[in-house]
N, C-alpha and C. Protein backbone atom coordinates (compact mmCIF):
# COMPACT_ATOMS: atom_id res chain seq x y z
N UNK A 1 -14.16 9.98 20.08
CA UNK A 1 -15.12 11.06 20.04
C UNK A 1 -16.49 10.49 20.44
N UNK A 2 -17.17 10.92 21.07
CA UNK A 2 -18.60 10.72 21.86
C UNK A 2 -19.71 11.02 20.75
N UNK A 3 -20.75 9.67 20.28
CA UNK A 3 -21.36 9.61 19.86
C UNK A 3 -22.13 10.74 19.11
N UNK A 4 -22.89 11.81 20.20
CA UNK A 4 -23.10 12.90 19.83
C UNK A 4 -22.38 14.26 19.59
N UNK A 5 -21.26 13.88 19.43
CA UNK A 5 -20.45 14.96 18.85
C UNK A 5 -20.13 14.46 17.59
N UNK A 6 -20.55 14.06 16.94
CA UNK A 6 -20.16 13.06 15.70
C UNK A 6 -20.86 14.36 14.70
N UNK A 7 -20.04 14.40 13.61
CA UNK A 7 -20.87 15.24 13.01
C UNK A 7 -21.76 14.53 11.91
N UNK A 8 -22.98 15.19 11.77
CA UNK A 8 -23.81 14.29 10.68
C UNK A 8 -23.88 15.13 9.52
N UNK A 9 -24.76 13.95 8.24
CA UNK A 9 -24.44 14.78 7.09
C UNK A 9 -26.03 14.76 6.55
N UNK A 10 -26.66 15.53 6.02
CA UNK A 10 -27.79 15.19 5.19
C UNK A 10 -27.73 13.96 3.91
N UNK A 11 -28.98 13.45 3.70
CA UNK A 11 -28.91 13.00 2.19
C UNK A 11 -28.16 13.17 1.10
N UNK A 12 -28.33 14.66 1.00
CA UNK A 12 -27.44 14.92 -0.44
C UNK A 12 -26.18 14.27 0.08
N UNK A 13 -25.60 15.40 1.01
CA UNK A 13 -24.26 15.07 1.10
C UNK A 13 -23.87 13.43 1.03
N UNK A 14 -24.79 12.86 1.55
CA UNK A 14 -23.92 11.44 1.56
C UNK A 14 -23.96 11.04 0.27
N UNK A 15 -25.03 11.51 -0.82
CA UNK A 15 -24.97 10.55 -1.93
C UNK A 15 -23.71 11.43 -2.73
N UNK A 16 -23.71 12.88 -2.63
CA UNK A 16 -22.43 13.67 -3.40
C UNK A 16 -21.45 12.47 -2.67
N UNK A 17 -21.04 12.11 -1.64
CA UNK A 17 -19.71 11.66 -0.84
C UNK A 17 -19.82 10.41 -1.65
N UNK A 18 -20.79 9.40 -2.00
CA UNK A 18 -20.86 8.13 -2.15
C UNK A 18 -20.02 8.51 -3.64
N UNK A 19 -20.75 9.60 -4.24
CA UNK A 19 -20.44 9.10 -5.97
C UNK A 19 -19.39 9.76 -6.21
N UNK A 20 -18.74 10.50 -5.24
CA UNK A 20 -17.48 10.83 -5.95
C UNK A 20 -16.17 9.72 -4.66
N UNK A 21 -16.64 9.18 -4.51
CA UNK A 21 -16.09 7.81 -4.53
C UNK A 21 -15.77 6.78 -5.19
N UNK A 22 -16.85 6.68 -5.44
CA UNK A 22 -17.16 5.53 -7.16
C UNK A 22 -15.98 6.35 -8.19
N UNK A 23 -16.33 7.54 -8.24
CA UNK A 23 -15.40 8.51 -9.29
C UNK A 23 -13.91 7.96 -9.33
N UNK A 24 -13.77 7.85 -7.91
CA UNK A 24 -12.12 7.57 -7.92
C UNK A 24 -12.15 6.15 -7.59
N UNK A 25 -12.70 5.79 -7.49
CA UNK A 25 -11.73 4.42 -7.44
C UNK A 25 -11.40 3.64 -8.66
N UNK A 26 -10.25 2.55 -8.05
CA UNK A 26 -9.82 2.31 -9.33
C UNK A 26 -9.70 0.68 -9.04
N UNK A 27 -9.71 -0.01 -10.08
CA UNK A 27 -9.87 -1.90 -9.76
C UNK A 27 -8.63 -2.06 -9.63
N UNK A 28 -7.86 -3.07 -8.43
CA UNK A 28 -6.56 -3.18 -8.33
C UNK A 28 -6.42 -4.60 -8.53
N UNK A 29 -5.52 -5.15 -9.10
CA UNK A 29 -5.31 -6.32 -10.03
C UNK A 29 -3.78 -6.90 -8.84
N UNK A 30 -4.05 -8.31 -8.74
CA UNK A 30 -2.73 -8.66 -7.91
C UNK A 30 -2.61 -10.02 -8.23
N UNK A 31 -1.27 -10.43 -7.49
CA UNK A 31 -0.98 -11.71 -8.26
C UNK A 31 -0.20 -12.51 -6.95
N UNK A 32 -0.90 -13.14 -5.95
CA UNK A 32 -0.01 -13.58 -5.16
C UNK A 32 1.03 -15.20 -5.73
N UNK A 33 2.57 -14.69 -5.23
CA UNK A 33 3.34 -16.19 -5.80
C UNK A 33 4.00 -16.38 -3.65
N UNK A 34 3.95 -17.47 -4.11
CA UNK A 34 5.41 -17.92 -2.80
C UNK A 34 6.93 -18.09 -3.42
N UNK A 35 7.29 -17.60 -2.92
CA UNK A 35 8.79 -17.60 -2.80
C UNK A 35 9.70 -17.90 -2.10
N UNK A 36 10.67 -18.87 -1.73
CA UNK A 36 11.62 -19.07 -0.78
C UNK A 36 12.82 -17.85 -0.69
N UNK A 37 12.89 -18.23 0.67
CA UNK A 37 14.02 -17.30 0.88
C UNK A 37 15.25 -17.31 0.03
N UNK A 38 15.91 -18.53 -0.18
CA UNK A 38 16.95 -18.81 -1.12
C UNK A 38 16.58 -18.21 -2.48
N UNK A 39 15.20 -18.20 -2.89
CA UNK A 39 15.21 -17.37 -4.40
C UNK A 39 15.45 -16.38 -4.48
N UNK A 40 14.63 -15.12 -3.39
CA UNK A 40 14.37 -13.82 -2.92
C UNK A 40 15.72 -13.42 -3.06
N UNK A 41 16.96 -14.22 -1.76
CA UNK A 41 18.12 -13.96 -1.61
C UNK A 41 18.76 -13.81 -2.93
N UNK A 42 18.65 -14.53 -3.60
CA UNK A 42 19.92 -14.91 -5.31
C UNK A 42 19.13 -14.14 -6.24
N UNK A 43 17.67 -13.54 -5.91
CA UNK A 43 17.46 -12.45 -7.04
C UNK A 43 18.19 -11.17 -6.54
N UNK A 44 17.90 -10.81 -5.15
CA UNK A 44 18.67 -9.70 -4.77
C UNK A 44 20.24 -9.94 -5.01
N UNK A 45 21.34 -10.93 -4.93
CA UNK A 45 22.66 -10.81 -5.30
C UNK A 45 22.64 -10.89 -6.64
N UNK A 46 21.80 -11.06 -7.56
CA UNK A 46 21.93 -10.95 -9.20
C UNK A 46 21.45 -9.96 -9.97
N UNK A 47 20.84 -8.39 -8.57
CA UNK A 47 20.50 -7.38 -9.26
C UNK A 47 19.59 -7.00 -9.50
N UNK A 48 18.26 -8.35 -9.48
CA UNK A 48 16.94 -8.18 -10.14
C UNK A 48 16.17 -6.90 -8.83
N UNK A 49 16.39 -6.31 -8.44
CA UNK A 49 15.89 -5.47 -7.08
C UNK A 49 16.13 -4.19 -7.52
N UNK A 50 15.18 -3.05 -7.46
CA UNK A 50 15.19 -1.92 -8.21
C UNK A 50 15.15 -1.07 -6.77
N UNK A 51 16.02 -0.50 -6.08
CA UNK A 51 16.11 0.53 -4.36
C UNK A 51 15.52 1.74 -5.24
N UNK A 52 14.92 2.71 -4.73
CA UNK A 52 14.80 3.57 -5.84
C UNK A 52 15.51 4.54 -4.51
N UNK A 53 16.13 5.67 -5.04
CA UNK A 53 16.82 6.79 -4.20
C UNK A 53 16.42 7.50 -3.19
N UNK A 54 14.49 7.08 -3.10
CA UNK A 54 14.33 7.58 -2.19
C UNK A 54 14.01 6.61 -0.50
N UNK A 55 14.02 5.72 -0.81
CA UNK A 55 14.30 4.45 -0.11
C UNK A 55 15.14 4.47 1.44
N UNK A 56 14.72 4.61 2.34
CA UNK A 56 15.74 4.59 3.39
C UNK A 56 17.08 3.81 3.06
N UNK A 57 18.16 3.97 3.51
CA UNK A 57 19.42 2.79 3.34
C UNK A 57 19.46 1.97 4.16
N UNK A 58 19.92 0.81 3.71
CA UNK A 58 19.97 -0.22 4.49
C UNK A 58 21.18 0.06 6.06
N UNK A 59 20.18 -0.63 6.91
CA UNK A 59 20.73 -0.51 8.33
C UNK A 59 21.93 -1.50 8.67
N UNK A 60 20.96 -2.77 8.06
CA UNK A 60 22.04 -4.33 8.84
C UNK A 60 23.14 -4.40 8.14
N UNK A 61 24.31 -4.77 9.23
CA UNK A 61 25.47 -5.19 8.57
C UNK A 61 25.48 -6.32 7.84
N UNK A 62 26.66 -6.77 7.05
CA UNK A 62 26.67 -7.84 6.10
C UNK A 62 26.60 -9.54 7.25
N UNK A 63 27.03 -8.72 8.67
CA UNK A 63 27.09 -9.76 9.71
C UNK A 63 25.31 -10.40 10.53
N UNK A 64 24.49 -9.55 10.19
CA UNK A 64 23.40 -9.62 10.44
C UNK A 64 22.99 -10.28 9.08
């Protein structure tokens, strides 16, 4: 879209837009680990893996 077709907003509006921003957001908390493939693999054959139903199904054969 071309610069001046951009639509603009007044003052208010941006500070209404800013604070109901702040309103919603929310602090997201994470935890990065490494994992080998061999673990990943033997948690998925021991179950620990939750598919939930709405999940596409798996494509690859057992040969892939």
């Amino acid at each position: 879209m071309p610069k001046d077709q951009l639509f603009q907003i007044g003052e208010d509006e941006r500070q209404t837009a800013e604070s109901e921003i702040r309103t919603r957001q929310h602090e997201i908390r994470y935890d990065l680990r490494d994992f080998t493939i061999d673990y990943i693999v033997q948690q998925f054959r021991d179950g620990l893996f939750y598919v939930p139903g709405y999940q596409r199904e798996f494509i690859w054969t057992d040969a892939h």
